[in-house]
N, C-alpha and C. Protein backbone atom coordinates (compact mmCIF):
# COMPACT_ATOMS: atom_id res chain seq x y z
N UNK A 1 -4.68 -25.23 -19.01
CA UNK A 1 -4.48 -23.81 -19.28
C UNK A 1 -5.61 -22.97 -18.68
N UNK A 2 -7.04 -23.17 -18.64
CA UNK A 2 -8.15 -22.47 -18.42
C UNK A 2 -7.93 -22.30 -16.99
N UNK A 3 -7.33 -23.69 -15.70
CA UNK A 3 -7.31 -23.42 -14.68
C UNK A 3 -6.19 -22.45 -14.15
N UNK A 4 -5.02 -22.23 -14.95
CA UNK A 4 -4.37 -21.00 -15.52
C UNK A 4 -4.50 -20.32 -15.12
N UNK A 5 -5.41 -19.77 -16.25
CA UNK A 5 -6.27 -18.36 -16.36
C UNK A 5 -7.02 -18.11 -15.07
N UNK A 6 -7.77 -18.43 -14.56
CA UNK A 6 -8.41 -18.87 -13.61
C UNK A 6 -8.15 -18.35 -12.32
N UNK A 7 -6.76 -18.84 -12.11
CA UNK A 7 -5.90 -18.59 -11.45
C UNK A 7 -5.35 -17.13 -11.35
N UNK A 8 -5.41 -16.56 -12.26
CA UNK A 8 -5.12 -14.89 -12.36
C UNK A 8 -6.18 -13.95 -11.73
N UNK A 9 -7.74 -14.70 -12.24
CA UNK A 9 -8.75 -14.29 -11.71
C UNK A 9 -9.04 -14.20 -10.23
N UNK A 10 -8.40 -14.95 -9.69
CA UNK A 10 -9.08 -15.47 -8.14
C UNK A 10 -8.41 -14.07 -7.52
N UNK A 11 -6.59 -14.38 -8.41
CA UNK A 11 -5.73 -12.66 -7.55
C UNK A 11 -6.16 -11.46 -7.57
N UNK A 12 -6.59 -11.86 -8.99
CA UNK A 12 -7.64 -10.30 -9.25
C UNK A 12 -8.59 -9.89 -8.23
N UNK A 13 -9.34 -10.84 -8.02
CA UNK A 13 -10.55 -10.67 -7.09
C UNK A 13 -10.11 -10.78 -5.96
N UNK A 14 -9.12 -10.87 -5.04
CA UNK A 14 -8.49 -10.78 -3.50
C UNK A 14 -8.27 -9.20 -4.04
N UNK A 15 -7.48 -9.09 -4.68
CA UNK A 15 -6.90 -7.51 -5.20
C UNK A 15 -7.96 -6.40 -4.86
N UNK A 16 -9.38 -6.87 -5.61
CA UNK A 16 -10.37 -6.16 -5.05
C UNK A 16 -10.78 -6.39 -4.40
N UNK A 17 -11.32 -7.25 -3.81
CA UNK A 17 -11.56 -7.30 -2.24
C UNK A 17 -10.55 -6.30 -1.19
N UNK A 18 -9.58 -6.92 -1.32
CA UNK A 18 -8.87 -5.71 -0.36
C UNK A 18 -9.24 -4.33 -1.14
N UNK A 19 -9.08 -3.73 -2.07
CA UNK A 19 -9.73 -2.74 -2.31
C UNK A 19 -10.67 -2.17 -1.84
N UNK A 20 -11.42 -2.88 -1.84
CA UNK A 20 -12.81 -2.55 -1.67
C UNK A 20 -13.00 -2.06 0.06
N UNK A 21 -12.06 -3.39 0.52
CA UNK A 21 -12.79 -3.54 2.00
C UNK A 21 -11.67 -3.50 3.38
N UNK A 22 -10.36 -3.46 2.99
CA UNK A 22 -9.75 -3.32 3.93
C UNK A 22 -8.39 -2.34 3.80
N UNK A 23 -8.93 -0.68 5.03
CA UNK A 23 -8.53 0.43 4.58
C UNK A 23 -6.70 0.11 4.42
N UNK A 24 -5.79 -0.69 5.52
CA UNK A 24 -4.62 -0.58 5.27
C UNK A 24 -4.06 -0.83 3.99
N UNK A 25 -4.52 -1.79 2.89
CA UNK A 25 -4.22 -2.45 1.80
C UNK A 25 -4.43 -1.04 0.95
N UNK A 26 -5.04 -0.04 1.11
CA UNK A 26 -5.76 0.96 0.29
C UNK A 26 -4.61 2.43 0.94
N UNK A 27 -4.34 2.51 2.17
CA UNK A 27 -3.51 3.37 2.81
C UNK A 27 -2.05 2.66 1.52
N UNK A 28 -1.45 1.04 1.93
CA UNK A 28 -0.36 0.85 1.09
C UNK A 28 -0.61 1.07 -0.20
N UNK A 29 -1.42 1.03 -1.02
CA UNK A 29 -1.84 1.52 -2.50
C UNK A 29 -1.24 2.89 -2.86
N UNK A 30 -1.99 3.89 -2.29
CA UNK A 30 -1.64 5.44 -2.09
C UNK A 30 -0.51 5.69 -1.96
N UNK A 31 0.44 5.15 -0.76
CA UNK A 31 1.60 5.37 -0.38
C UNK A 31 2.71 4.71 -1.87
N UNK A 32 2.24 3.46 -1.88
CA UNK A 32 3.22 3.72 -3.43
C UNK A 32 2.84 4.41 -4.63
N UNK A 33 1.95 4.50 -4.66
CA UNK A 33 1.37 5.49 -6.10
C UNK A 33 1.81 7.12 -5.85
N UNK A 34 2.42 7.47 -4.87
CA UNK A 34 2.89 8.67 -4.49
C UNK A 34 4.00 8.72 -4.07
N UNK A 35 4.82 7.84 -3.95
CA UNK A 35 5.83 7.45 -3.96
C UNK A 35 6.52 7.63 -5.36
N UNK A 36 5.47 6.79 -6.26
CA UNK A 36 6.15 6.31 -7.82
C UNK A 36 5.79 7.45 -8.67
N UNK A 37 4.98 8.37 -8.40
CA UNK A 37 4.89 9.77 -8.69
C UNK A 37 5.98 10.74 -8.31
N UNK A 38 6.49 10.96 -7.42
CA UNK A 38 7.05 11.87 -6.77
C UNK A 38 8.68 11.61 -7.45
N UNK A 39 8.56 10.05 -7.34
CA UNK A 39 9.91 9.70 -7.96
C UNK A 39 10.23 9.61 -9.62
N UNK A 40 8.82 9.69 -10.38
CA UNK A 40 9.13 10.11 -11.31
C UNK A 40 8.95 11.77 -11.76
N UNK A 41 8.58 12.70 -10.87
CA UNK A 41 8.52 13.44 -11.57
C UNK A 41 9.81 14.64 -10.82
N UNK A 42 10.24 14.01 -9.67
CA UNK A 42 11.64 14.81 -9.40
C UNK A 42 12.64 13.97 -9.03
N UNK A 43 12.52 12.58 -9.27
CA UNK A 43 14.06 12.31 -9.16
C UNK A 43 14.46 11.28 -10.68
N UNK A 44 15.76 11.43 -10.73
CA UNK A 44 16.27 10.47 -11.62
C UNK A 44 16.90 9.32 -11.40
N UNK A 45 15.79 8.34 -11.24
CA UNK A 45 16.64 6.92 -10.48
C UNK A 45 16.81 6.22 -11.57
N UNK A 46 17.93 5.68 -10.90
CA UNK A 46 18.76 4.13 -12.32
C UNK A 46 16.99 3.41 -12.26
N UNK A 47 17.96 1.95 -13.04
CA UNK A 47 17.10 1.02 -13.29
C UNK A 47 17.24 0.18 -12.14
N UNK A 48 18.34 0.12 -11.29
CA UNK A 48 18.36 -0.60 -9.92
C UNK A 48 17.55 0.21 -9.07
N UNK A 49 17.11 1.08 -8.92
CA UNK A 49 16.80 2.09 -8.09
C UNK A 49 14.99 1.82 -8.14
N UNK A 50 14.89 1.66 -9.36
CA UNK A 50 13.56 1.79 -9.44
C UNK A 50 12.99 -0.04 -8.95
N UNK A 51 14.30 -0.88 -9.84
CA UNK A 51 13.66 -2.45 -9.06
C UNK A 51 13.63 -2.31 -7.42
N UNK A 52 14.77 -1.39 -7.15
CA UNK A 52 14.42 -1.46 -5.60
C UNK A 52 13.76 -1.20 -5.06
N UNK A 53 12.85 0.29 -5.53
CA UNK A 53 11.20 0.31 -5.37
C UNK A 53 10.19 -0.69 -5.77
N UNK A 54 10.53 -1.03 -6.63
CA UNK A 54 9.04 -1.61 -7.02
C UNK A 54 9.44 -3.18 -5.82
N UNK A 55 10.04 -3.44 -5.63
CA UNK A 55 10.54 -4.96 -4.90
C UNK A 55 10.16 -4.42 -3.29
N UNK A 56 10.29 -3.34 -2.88
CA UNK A 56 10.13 -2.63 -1.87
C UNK A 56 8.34 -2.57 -1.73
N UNK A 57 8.06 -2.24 -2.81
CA UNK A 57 6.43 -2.08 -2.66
C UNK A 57 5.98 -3.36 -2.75
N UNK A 58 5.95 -4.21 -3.23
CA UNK A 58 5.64 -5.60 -3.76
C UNK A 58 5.62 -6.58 -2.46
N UNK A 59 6.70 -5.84 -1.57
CA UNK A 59 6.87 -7.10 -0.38
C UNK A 59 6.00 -6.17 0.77
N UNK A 60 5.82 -5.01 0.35
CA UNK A 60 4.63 -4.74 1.55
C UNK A 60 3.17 -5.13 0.86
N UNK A 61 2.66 -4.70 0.01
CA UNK A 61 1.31 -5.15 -0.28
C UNK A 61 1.52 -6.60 -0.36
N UNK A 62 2.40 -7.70 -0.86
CA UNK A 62 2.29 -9.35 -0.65
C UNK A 62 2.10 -8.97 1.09
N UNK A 63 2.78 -8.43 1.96
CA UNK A 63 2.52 -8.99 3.07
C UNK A 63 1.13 -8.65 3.89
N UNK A 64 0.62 -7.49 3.25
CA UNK A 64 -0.66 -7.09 4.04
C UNK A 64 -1.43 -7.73 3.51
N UNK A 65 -1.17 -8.69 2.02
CA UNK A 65 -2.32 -9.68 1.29
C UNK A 65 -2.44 -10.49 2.30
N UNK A 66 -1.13 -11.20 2.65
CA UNK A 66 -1.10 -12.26 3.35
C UNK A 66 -1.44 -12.11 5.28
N UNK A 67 -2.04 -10.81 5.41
CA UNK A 67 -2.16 -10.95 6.85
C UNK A 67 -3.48 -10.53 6.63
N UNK A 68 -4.25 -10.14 5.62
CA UNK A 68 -5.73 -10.36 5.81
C UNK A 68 -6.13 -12.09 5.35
N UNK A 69 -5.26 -12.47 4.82
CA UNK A 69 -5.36 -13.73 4.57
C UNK A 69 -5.74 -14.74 5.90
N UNK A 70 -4.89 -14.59 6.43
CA UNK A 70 -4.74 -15.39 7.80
C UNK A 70 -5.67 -14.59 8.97
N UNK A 71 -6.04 -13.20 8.45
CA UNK A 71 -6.94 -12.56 9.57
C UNK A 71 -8.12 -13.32 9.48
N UNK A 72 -8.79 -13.60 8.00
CA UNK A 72 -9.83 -14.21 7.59
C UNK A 72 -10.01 -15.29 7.93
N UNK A 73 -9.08 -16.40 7.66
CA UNK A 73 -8.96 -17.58 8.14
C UNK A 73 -9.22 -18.17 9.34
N UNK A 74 -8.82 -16.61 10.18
CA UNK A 74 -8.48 -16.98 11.74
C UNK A 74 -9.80 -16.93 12.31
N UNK A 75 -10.60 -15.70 11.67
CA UNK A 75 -11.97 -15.53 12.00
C UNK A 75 -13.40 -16.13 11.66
N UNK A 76 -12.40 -16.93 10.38
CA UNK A 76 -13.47 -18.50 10.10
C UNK A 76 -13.62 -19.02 11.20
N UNK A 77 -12.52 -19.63 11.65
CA UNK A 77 -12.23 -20.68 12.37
C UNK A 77 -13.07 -20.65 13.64
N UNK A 78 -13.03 -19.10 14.51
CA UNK A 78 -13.51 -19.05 15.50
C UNK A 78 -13.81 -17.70 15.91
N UNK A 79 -14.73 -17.08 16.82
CA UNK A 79 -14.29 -15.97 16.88
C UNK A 79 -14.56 -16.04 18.76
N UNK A 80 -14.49 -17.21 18.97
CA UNK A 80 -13.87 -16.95 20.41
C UNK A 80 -12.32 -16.62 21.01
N UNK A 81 -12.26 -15.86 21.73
CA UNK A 81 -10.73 -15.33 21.97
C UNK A 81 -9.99 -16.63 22.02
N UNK A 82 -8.55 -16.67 21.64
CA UNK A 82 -7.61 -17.46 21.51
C UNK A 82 -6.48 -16.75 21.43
N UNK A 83 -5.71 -17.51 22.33
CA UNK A 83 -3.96 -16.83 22.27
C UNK A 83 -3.12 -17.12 21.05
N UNK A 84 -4.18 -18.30 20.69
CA UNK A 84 -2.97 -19.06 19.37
C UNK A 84 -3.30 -18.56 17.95
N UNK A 85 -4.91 -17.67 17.91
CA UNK A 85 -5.33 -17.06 16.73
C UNK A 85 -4.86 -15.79 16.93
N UNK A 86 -4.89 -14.82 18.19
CA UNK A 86 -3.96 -13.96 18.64
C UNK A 86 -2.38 -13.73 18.02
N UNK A 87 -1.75 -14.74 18.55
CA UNK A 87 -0.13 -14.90 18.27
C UNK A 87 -0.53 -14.86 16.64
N UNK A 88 -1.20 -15.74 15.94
CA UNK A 88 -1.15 -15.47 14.75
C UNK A 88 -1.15 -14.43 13.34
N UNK A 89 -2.52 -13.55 14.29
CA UNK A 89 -2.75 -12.42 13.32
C UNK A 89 -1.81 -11.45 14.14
N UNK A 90 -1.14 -11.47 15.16
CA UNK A 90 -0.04 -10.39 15.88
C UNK A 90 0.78 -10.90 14.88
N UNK A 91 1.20 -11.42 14.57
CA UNK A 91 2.65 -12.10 13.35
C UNK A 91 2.57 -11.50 12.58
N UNK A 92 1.47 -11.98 11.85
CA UNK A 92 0.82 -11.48 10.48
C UNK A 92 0.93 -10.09 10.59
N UNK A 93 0.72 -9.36 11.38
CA UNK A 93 0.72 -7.74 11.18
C UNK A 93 2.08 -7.54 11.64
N UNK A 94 2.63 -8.24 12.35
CA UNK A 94 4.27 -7.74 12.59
C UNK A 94 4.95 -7.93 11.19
N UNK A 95 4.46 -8.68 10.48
CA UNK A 95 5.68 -9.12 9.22
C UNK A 95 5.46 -7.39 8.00
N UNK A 96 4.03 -7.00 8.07
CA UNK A 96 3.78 -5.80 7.24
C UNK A 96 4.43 -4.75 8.07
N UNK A 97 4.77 -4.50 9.15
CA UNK A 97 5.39 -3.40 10.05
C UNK A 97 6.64 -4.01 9.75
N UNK A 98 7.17 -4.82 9.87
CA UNK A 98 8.60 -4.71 9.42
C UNK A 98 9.19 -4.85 7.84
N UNK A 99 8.42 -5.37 6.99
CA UNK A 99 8.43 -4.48 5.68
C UNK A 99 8.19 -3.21 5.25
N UNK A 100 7.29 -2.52 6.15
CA UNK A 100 6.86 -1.61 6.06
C UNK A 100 8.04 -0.33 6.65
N UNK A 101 8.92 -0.89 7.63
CA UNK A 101 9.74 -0.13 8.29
C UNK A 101 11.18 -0.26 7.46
N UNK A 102 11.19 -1.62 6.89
CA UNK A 102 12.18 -1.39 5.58
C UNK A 102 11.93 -0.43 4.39
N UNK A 103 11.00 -0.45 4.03
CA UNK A 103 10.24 0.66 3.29
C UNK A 103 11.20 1.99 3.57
N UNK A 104 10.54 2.34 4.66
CA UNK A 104 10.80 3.90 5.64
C UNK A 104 12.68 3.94 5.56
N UNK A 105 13.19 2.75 5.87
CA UNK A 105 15.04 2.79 5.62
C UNK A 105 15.10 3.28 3.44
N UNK A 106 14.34 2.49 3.06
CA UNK A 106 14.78 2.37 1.27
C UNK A 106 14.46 3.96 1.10
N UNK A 107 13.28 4.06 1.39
CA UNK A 107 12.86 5.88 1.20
C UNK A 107 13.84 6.68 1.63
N UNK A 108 14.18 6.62 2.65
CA UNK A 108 15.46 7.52 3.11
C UNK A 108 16.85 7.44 2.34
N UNK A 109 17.12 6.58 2.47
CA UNK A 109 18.23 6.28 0.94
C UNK A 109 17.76 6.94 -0.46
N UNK A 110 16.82 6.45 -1.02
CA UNK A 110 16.31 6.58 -2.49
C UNK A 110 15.88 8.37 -2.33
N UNK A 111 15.24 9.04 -1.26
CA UNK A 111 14.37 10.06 -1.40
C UNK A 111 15.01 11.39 -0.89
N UNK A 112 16.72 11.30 -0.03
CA UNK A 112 17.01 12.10 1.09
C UNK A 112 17.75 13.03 -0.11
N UNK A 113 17.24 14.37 -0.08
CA UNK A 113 18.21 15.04 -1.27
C UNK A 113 17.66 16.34 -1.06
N UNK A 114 18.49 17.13 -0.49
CA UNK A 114 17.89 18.33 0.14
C UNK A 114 17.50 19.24 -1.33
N UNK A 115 18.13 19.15 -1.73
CA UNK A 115 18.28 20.25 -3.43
C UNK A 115 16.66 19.78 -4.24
N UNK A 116 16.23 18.33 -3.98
CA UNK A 116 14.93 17.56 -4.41
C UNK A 116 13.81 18.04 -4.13
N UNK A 117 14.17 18.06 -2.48
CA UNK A 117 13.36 18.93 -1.48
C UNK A 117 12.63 20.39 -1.76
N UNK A 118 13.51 21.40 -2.02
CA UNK A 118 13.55 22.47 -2.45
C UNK A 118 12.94 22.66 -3.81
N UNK A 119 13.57 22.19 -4.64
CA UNK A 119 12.71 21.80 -6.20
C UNK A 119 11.32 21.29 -5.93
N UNK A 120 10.78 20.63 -5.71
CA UNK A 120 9.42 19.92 -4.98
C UNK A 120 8.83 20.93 -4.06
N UNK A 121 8.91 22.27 -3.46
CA UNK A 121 8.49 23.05 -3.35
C UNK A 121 8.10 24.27 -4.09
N UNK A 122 9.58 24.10 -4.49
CA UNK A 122 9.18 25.14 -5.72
C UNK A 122 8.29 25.34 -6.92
N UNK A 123 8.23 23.38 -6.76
CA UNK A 123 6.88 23.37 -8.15
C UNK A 123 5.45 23.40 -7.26
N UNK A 124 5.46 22.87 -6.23
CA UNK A 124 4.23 23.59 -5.33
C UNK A 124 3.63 24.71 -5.26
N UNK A 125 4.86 25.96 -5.26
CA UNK A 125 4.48 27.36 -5.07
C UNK A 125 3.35 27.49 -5.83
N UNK A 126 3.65 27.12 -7.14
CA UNK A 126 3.12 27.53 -8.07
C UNK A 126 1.29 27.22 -7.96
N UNK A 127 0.29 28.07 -7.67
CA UNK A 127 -1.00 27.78 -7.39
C UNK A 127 -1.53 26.67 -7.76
N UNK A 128 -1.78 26.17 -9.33
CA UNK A 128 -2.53 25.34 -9.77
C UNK A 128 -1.89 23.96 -9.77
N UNK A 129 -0.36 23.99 -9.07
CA UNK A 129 0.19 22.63 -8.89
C UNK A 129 -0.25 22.81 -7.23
N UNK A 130 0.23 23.57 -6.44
CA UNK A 130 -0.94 23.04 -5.45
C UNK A 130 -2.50 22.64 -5.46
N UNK A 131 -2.96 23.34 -6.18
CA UNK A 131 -4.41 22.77 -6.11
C UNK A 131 -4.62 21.62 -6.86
N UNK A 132 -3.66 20.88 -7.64
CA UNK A 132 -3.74 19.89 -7.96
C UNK A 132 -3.04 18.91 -6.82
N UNK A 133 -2.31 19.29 -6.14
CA UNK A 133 -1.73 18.65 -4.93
C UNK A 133 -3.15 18.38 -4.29
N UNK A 134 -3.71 19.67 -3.69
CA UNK A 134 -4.60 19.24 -2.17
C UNK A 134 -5.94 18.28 -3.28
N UNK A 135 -6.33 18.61 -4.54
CA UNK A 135 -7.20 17.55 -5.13
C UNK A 135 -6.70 15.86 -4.79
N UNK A 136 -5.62 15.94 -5.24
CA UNK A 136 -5.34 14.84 -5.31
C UNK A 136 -4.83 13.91 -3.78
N UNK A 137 -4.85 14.68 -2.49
CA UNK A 137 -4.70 14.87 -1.14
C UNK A 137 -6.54 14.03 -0.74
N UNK A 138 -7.19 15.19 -1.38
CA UNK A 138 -8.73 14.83 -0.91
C UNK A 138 -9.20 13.95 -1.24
N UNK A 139 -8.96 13.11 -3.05
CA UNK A 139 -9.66 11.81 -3.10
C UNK A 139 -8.85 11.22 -2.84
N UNK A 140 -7.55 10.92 -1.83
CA UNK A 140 -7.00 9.59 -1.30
C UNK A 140 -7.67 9.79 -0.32
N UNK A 141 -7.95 10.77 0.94
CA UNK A 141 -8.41 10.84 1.86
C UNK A 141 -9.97 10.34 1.75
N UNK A 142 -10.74 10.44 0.67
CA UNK A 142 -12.30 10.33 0.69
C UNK A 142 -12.01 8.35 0.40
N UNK A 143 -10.96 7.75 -0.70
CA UNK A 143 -10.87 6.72 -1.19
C UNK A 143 -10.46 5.77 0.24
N UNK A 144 -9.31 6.35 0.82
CA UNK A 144 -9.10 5.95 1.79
C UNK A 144 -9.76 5.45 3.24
N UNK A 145 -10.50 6.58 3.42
CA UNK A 145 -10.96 6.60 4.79
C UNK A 145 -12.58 6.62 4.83
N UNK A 146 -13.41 6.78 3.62
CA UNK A 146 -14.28 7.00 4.05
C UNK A 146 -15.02 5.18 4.02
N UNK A 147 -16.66 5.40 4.93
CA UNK A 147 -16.95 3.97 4.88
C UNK A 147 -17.33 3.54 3.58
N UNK A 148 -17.48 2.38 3.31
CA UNK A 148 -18.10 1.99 2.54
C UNK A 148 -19.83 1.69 2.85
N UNK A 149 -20.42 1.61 1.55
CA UNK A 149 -22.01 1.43 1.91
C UNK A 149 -22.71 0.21 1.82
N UNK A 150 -21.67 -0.79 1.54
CA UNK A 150 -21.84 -2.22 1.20
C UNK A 150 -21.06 -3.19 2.16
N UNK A 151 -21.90 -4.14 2.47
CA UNK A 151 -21.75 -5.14 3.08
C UNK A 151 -20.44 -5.56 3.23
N UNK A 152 -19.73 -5.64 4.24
CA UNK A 152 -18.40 -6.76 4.17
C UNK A 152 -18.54 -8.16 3.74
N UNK A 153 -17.51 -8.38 3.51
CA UNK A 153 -17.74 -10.07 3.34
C UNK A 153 -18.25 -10.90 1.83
N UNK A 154 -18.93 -9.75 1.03
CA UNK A 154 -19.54 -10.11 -0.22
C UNK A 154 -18.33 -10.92 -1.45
C-alpha cells in the first residue's frame, strides 16, 4: 500500500516539475482553466459535454507529460545530434499537436454559438468584468512566460 501512495507522489512531483519548468505544460494549464471557466460561466453543457472536455484536456496534458518525458530521456542519453533522438522527440511533439488540434475541432463544436458570443461581450462591457478579464490576462501572461530564477533540472 505505502508503495501506492508513493506512487501518487512521484505524479505529483512530474506535475510540478512541469509546472515549474516547462512553459508549454503551463500554456496547456491556462488554456483549460479558461476554457472550463468560460464554459461554466456562459454555456450550459450536458454531462457528456463536459466528459468530452475534461477527456479532451486530459489527453493533451497526458501527452505533453509524455513528450517531456521522452525529451528528458532523450537528453540523458546523449546530447550529441542524432536522427533517431530527433525522430523521437519530433513524435513526441507531433502526438501533443495532434491532440491539441483535436482540441481546436471539440472547441468548435462545444464553443460555436453566435448568441454565446454576444452574451460574453456583453458581460465584458461592463468595466470591472473587464478589469477582471485583463487581471486575470496578466498573471497567465507573467505565470506563463516569464523566466524562472531557479535552476532547471532540480
Amino acid at each position: 500500500m505505502r508503495s501506492f501512495l508513493k506512487s501518487f507522489c512521484y505524479a505529483f512531483r512530474g506535475i510540478g516539475y512541469q509546472l515549474a519548468y516547462e512553459r508549454n505544460f503551463r500554456i496547456h494549464c491556462f488554456a483549460a482553466l479558461t476554457v472550463c471557466l468560460a464554459a461554466a460561466l456562459f454555456y450550459e453543457f450536458s454531462s457528456l459535454e463536459w466528459c468530452l472536455l475534461a477527456l479532451q484536456i486530459c489527453l493533451v496534458m497526458g501527452s505533453e507529460s509524455l513528450n517531456t518525458a521522452i525529451e528528458q530521456t532523450d537528453n540523458k542519453i546523449t546530447l550529441e545530434p542524432s536522427k533517431h533522438i530527433r525522430r523521437a522527440k519530433d513524435s513526441a511533439a507531433a502526438a501533443v499537436l495532434i491532440f491539441a488540434i483535436g482540441s481546436l475541432v471539440l472547441a468548435y463544436q462545444l464553443f460555436w454559438d453566435v448568441k454565446v458570443f454576444q452574451a460574453i461581450v456583453a458581460f465584458f462591457s461592463v468595466w470591472y468584468h473587464a478589469v477582471l478579464l485583463a487581471v486575470y490576462v496578466a498573471v497567465v501572461l507573467v505565470f506563463v512566460f516569464c523566466k524562472k530564477t531557479y535552476k532547471k533540472g532540480k
